[in-house]
N, C-alpha and C. Protein backbone atom coordinates (compact mmCIF):
# COMPACT_ATOMS: atom_id res chain seq x y z
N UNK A 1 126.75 -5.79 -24.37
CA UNK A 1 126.50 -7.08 -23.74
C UNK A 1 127.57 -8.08 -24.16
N UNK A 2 127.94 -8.91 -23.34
CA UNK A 2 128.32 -9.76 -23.83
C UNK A 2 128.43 -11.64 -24.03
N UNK A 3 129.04 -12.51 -24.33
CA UNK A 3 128.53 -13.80 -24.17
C UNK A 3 129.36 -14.51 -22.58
N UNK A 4 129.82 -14.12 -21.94
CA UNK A 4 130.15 -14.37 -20.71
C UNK A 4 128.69 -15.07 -20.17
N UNK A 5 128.72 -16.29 -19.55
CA UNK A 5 127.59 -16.80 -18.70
C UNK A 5 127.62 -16.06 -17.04
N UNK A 6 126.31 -15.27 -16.90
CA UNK A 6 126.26 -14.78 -15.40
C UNK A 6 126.36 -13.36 -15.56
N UNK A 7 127.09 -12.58 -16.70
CA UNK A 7 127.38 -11.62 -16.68
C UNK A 7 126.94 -10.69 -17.86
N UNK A 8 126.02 -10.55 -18.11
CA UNK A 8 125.41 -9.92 -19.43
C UNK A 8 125.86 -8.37 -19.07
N UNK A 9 125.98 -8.25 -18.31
CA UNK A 9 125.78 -6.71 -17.53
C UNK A 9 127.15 -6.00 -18.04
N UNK A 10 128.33 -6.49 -17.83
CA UNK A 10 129.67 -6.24 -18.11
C UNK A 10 130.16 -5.97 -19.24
N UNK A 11 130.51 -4.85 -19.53
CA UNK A 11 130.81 -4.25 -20.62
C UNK A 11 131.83 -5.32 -21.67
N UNK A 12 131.81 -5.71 -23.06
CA UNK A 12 132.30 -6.10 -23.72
C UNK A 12 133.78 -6.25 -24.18
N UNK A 13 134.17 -5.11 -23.40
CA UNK A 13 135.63 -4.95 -23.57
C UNK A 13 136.60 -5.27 -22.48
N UNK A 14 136.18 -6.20 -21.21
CA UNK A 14 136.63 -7.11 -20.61
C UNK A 14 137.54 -7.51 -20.91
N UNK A 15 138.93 -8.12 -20.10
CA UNK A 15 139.55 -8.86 -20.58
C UNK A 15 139.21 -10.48 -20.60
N UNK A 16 139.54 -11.42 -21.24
CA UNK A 16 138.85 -12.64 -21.72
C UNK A 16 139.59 -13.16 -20.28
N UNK A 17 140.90 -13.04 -20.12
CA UNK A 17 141.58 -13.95 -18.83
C UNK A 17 140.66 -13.62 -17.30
N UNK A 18 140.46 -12.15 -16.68
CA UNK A 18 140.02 -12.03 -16.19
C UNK A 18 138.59 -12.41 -16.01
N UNK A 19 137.87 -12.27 -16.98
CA UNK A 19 136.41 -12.94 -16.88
C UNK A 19 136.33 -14.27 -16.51
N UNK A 20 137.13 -14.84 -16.93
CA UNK A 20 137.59 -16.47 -16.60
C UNK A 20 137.52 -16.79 -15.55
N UNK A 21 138.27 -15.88 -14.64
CA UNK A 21 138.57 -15.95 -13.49
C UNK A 21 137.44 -15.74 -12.27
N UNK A 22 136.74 -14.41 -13.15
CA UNK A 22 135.03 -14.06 -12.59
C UNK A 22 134.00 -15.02 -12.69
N UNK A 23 134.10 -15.83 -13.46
CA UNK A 23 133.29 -17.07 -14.14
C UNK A 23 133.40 -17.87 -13.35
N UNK A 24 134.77 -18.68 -12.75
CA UNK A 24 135.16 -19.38 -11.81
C UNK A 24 134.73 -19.18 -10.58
N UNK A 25 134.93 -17.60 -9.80
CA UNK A 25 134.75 -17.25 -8.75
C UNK A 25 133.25 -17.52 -8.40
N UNK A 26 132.46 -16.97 -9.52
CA UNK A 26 130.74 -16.98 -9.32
C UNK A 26 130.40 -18.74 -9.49
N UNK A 27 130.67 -19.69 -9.92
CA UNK A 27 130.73 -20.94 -10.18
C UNK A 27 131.36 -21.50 -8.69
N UNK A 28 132.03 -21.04 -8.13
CA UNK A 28 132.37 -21.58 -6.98
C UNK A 28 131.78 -21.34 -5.95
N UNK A 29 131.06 -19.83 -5.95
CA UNK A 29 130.13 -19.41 -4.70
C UNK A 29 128.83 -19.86 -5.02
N UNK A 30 128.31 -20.40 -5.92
CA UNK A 30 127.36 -20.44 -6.23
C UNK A 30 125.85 -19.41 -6.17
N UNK A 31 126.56 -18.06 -5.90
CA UNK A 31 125.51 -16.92 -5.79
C UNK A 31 126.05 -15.68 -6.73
N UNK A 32 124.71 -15.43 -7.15
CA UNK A 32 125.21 -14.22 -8.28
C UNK A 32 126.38 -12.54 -7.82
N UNK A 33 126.97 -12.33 -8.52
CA UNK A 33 127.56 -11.61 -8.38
C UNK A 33 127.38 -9.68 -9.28
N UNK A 34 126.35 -9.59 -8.71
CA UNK A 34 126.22 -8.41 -9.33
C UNK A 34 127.37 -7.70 -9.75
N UNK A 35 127.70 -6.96 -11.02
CA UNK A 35 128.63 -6.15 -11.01
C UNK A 35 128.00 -4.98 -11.92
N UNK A 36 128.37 -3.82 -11.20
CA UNK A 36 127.68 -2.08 -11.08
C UNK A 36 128.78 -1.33 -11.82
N UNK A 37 130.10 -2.14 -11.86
CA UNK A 37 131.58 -1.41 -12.64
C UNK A 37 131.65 -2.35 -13.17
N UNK A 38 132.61 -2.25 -14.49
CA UNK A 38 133.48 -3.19 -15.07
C UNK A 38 134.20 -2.36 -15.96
N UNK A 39 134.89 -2.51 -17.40
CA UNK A 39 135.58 -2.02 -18.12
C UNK A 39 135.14 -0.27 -17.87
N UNK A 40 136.09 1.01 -17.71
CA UNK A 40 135.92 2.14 -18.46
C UNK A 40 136.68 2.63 -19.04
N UNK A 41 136.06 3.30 -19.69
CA UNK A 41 137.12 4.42 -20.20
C UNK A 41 137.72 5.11 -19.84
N UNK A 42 138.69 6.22 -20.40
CA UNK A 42 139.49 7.71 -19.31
C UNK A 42 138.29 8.78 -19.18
N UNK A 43 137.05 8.97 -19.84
CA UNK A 43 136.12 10.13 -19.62
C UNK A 43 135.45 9.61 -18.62
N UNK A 44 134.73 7.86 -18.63
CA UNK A 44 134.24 7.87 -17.66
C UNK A 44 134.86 7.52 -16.17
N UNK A 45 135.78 7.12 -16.41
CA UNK A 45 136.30 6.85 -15.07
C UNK A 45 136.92 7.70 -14.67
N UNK A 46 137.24 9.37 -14.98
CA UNK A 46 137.13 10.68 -14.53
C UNK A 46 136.30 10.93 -13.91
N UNK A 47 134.82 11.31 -14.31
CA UNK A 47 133.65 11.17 -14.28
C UNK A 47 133.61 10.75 -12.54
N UNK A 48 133.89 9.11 -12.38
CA UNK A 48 133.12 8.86 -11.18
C UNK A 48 134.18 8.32 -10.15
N UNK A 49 135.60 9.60 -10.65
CA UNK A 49 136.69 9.85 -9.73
C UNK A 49 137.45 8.43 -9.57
N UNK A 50 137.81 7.76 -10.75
CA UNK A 50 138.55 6.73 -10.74
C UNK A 50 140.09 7.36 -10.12
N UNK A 51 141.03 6.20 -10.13
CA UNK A 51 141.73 6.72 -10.35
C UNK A 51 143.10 6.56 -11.12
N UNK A 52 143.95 7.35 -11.57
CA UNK A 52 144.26 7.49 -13.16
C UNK A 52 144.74 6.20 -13.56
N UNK A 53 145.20 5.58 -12.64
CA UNK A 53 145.78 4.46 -12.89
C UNK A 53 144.87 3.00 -13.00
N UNK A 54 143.84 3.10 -12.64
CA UNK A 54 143.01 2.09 -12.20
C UNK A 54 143.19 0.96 -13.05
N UNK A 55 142.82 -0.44 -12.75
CA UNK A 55 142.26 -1.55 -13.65
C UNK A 55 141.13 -1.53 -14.46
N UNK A 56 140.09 -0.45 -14.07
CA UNK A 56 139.23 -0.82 -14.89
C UNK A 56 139.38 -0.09 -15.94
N UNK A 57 140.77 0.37 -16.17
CA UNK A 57 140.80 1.33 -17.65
C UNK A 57 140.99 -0.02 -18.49
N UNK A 58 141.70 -0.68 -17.98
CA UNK A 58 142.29 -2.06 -18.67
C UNK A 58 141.39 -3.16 -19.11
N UNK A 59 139.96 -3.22 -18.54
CA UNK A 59 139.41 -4.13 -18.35
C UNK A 59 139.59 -5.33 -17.45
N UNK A 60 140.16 -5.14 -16.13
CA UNK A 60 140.68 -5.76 -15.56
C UNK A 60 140.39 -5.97 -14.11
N UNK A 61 139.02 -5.28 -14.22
CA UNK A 61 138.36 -4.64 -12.56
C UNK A 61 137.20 -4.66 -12.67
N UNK A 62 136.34 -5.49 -11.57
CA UNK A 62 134.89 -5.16 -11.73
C UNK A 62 134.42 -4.83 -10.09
N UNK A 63 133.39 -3.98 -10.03
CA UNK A 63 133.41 -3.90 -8.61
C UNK A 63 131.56 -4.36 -8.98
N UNK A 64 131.43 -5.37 -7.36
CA UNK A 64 130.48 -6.44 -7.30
C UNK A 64 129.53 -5.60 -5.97
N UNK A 65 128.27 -5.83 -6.25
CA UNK A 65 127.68 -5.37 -5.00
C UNK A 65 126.60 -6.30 -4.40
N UNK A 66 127.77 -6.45 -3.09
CA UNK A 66 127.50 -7.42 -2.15
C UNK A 66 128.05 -6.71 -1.02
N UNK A 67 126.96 -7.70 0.03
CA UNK A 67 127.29 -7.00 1.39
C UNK A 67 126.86 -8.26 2.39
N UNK A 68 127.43 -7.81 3.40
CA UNK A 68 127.16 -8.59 5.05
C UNK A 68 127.89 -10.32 4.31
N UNK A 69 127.36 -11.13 4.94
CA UNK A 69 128.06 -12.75 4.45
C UNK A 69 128.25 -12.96 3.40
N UNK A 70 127.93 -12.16 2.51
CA UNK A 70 127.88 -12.49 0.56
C UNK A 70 129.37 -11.81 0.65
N UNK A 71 129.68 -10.48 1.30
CA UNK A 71 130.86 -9.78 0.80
C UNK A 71 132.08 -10.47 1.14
N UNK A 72 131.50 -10.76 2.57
CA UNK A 72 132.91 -11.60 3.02
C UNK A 72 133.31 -12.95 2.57
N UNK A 73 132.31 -13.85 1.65
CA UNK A 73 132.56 -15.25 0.91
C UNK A 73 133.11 -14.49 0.09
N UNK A 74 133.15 -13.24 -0.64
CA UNK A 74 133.73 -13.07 -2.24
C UNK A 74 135.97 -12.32 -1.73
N UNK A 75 135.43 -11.83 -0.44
CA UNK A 75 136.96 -11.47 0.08
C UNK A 75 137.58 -12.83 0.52
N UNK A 76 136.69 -13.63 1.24
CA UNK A 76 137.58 -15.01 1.39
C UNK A 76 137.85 -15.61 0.70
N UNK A 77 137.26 -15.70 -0.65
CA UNK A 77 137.74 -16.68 -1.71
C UNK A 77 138.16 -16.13 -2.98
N UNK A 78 138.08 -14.89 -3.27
CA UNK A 78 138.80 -14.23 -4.53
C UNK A 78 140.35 -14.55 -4.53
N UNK A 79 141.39 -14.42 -3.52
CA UNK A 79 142.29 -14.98 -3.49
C UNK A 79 142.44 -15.83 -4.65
N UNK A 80 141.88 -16.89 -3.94
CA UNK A 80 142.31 -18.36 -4.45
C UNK A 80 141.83 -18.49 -5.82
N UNK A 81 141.67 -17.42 -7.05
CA UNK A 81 140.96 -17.46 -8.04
C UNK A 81 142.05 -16.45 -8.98
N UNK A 82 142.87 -15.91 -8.23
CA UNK A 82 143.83 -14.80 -8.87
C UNK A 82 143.49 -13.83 -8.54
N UNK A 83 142.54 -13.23 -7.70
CA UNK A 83 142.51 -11.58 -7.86
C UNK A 83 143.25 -11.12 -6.50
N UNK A 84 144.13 -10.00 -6.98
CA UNK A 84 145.47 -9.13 -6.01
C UNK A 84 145.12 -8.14 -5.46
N UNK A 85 143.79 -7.73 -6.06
CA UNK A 85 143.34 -6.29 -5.90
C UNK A 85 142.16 -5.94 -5.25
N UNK A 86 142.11 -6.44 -3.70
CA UNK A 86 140.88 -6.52 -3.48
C UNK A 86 140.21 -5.22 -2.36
N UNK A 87 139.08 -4.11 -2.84
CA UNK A 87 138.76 -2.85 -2.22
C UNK A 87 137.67 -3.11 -1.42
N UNK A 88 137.14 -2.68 -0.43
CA UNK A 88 135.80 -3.32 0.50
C UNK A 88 135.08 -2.13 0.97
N UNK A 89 133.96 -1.58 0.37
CA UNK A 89 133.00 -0.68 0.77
C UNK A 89 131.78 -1.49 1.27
N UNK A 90 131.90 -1.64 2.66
CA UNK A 90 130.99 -1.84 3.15
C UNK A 90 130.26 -1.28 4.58
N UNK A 91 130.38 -0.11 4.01
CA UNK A 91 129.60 1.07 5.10
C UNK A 91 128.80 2.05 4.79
N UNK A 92 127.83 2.70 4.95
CA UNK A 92 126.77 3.22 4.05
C UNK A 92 125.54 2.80 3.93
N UNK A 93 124.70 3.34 3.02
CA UNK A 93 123.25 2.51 2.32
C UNK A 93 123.97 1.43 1.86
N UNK A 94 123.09 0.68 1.81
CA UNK A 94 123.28 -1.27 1.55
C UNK A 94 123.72 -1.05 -0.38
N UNK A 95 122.66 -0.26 -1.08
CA UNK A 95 122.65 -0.15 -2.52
C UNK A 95 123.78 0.73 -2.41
N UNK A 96 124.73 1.01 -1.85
CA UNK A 96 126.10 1.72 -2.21
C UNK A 96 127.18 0.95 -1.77
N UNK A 97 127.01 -0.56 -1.27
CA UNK A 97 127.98 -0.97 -0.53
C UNK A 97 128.71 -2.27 -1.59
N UNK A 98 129.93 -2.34 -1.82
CA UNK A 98 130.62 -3.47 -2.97
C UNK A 98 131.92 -3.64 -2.26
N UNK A 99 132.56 -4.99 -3.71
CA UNK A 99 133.49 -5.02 -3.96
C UNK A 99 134.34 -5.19 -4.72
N UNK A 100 135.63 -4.48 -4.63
CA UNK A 100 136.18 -4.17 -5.99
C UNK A 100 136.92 -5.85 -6.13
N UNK A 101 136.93 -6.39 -7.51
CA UNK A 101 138.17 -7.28 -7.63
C UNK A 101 139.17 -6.89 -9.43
N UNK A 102 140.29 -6.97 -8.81
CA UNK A 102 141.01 -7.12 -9.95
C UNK A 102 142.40 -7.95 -10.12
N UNK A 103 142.83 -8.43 -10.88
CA UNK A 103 143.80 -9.50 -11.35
C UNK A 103 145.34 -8.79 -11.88
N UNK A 104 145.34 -7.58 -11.36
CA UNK A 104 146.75 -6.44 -11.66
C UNK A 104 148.10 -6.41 -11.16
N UNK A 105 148.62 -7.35 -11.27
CA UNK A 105 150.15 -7.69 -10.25
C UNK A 105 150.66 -6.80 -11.06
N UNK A 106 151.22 -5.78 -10.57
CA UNK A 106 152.58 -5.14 -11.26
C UNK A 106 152.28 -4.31 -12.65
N UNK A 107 151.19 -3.83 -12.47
CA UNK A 107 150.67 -2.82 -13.22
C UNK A 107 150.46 -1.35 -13.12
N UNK A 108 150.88 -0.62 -13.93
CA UNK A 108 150.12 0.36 -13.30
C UNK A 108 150.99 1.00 -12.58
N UNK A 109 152.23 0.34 -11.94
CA UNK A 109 152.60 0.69 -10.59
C UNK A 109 151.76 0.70 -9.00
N UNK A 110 150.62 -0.20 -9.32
CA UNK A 110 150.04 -0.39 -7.98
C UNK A 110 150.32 -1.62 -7.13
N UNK A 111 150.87 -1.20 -6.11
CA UNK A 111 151.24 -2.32 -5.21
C UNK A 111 150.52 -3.76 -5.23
N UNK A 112 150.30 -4.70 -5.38
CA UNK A 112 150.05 -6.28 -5.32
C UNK A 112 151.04 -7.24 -4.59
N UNK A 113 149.81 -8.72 -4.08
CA UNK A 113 148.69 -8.09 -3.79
C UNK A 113 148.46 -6.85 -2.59
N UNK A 114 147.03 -6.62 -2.79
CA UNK A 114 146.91 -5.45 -1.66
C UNK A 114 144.86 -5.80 -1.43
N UNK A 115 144.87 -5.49 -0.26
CA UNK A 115 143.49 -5.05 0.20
C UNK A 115 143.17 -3.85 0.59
N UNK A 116 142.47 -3.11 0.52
CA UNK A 116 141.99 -1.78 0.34
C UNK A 116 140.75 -1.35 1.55
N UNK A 117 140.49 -0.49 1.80
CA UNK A 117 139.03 0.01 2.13
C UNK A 117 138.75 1.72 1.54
N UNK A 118 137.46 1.64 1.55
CA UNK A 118 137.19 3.11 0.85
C UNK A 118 136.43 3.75 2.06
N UNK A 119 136.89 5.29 1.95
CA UNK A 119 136.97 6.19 2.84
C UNK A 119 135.15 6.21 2.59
């Protein structure tokens, strides 16, 4: 757990800049932002087919689950908060549908910014 306001859920090993930024984002929408990912490790983010390079090895990625007008306030306004890295699953059961954000310019070797969709 950690002392982040809004976010008890998010693993501890976060980065402090990025949470900042998550803090801001949820403070500006004024609606909670579930998050189902945040920091992993290399076993678990094997596990649930990350991939090798990802942000959330870094602590630098949380993926939020929201859907229909909630998803699209968090794609319209993550921008303007710093995040480069933005993925959009929103097709499926509703409880499988998110979005990824992360703050990774030039990391990694993954292109930034970039918007994504998952197959």
């Amino acid at each position: 757990m950690s002392d982040w306001p809004y976010f008890s859920e998010v693993d501890k090993r976060m980065d402090g800049d990025f949470m900042d930024k998550l803090i801001a984002l949820r403070q500006d929408l004024g609606f909670a932002l579930p998050v189902n990912s945040s920091f992993r490790d290399p076993e678990h983010n094997k596990r649930v087919g990350g991939a090798d390079n990802s942000p959330h090895l870094l602590g630098r990625a949380v993926d939020i689950a929201v859907s229909g007008e909630r998803a699209f306030k968090v794609v319209q306004a993550a921008p303007r908060f710093g995040f480069v890295g933005i993925g959009v699953k929103q097709h499926g059961p509703y409880e499988k549908r998110f979005i990824h954000l992360d703050d990774c310019e030039n990391v990694n070797g993954l292109p930034r910014p970039w918007v994504w969709t998952y197959a």
